[in-house]
N, C-alpha and C. Protein backbone atom coordinates (compact mmCIF):
# COMPACT_ATOMS: atom_id res chain seq x y z
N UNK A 1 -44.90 3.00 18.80
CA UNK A 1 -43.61 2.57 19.30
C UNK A 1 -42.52 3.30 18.55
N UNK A 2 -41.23 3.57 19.03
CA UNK A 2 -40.26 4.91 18.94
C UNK A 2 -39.30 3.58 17.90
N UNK A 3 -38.94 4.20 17.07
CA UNK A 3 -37.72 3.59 16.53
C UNK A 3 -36.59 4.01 17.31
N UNK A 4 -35.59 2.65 16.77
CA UNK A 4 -34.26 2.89 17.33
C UNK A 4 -33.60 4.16 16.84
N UNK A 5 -32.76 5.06 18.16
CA UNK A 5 -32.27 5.75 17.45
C UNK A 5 -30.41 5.93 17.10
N UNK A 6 -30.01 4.45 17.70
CA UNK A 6 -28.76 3.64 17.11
C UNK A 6 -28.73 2.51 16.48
N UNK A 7 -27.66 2.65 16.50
CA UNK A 7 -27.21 1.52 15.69
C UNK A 7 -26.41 0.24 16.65
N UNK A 8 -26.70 -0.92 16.21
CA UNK A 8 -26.09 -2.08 17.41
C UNK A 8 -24.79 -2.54 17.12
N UNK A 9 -24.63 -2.87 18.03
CA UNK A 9 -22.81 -3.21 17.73
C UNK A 9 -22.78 -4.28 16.92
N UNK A 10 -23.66 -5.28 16.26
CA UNK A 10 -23.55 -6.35 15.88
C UNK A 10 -23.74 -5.79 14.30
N UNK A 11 -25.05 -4.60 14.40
CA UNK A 11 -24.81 -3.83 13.01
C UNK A 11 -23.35 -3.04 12.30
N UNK A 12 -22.88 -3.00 13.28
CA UNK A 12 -21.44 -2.24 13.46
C UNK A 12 -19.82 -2.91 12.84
N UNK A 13 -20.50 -4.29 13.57
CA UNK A 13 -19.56 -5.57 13.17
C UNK A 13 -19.68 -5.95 12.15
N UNK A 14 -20.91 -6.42 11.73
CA UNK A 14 -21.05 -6.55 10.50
C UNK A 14 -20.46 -5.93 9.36
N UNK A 15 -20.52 -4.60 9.24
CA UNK A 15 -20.20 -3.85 8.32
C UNK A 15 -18.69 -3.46 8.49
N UNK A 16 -18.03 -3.34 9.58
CA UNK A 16 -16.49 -3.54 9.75
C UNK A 16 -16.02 -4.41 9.28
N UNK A 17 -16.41 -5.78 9.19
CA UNK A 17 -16.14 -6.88 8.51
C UNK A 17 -16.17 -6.84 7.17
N UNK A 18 -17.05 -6.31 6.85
CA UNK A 18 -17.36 -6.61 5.58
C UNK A 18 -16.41 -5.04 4.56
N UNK A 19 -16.14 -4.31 5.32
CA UNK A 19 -15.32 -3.04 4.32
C UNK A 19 -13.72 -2.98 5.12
N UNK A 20 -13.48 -3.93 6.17
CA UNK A 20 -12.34 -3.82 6.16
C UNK A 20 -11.70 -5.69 6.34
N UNK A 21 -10.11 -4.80 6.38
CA UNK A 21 -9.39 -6.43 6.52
C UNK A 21 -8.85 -5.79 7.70
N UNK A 22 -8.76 -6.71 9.03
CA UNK A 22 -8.04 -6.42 9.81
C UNK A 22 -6.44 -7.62 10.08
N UNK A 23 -5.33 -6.89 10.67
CA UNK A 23 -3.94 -7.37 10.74
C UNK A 23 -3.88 -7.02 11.92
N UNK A 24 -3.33 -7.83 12.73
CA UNK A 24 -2.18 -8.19 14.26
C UNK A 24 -0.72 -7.85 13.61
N UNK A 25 -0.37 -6.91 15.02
CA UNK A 25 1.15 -7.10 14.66
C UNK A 25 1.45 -6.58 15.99
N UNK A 26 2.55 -7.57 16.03
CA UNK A 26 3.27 -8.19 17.43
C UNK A 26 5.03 -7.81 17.33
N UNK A 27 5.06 -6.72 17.91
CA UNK A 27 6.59 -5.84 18.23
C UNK A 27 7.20 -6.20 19.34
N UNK A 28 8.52 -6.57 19.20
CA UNK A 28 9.55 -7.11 20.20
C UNK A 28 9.64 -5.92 21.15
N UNK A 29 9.95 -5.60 22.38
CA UNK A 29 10.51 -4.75 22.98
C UNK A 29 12.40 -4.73 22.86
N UNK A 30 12.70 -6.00 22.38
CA UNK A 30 14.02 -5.44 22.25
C UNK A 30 14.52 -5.43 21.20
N UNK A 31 14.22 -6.21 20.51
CA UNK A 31 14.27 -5.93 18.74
C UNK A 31 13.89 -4.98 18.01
N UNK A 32 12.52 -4.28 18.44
CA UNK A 32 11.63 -3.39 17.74
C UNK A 32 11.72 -2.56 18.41
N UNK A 33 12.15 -1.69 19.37
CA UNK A 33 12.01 -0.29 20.18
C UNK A 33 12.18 0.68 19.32
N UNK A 34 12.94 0.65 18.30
CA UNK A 34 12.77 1.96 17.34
C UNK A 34 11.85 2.08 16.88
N UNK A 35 11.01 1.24 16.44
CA UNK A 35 9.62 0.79 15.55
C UNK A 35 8.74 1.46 16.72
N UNK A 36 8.77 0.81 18.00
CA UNK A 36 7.73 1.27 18.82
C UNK A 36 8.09 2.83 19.61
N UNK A 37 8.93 3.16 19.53
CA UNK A 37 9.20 4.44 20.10
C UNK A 37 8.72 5.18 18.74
N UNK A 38 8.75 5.09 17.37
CA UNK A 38 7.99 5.73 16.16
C UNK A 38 6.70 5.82 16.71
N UNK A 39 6.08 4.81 16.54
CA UNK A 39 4.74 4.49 16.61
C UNK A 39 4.03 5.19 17.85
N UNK A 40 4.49 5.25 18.79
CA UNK A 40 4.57 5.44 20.11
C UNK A 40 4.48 7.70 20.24
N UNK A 41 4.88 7.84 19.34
CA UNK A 41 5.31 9.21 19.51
C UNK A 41 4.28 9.78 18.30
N UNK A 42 3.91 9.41 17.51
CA UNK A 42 3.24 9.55 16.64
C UNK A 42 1.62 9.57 16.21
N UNK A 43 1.37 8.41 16.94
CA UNK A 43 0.11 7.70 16.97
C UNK A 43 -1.12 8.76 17.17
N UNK A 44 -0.76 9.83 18.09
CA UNK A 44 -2.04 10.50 18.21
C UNK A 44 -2.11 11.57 17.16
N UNK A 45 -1.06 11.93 16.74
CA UNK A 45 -1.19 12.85 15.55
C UNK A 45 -1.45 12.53 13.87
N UNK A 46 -1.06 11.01 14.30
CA UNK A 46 -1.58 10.22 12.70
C UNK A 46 -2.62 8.96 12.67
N UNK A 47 -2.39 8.55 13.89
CA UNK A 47 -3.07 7.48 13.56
C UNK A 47 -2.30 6.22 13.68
N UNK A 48 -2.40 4.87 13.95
CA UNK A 48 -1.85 4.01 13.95
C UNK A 48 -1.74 3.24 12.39
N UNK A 49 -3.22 3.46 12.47
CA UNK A 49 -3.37 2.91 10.47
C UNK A 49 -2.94 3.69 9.68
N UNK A 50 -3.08 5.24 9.59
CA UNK A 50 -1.91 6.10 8.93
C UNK A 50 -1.06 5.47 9.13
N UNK A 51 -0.17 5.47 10.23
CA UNK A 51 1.55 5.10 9.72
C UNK A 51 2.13 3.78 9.41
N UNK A 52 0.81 2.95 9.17
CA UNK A 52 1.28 1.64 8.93
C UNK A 52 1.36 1.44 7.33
N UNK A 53 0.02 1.96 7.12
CA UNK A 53 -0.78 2.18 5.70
C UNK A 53 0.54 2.77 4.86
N UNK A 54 1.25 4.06 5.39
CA UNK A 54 1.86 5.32 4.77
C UNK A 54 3.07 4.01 4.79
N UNK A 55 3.73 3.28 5.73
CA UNK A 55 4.78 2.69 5.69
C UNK A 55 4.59 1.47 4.76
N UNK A 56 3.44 0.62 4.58
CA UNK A 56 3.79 -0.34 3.60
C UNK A 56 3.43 -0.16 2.24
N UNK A 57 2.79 1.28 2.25
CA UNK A 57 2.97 1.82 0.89
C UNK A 57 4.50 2.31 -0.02
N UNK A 58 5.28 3.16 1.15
CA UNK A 58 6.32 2.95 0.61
C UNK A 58 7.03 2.23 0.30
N UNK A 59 7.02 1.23 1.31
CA UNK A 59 7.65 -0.65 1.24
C UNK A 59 7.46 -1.26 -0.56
N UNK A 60 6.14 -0.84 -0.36
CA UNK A 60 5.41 -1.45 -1.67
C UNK A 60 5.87 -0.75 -3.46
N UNK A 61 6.32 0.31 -3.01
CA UNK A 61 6.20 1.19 -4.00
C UNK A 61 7.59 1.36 -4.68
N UNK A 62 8.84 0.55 -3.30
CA UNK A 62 10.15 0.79 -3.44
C UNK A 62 10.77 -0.38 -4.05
N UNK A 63 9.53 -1.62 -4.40
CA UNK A 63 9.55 -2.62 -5.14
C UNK A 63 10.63 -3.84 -4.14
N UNK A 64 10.86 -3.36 -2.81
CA UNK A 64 11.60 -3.83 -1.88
C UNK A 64 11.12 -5.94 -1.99
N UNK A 65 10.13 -6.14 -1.83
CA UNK A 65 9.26 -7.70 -2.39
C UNK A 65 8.46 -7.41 -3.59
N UNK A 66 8.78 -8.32 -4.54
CA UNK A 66 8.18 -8.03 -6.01
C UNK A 66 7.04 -9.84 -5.69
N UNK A 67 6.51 -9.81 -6.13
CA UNK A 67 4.99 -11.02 -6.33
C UNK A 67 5.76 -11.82 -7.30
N UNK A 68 6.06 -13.23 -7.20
CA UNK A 68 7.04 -13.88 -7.96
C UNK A 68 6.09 -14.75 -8.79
């Protein structure tokens, strides 16, 4: 009998779970259009998690919320 020669989506899940954290984020169309026209124009050349990652690193780094 042939072994599998994939992998199952439940093997897949598993391990997504377990090496990442995933976040929702929910953009206004009229509040946020600058945000989404960024994102929007960008996305295939970086990535969505690039420019989120790259943006709350700077957020983070500019000491903008300090951990009280």
């Amino acid at each position: 009998m042939a072994s599998k020669t994939y992998t199952s989506s439940e093997v897949k899940k598993r391990w997504m779970d377990k090496a990442y954290k995933r976040y929702s984020l929910n953009l206004r169309y009229d509040t946020d259009q600058k945000l989404i026209d960024f994102v929007e124009a960008n996305k295939d050349k970086y990535g969505t998690t690039a420019i989120f990652r790259d943006a709350l690193e700077m957020y983070v780094d500019a000491g903008v919320l300090e951990d009280e």
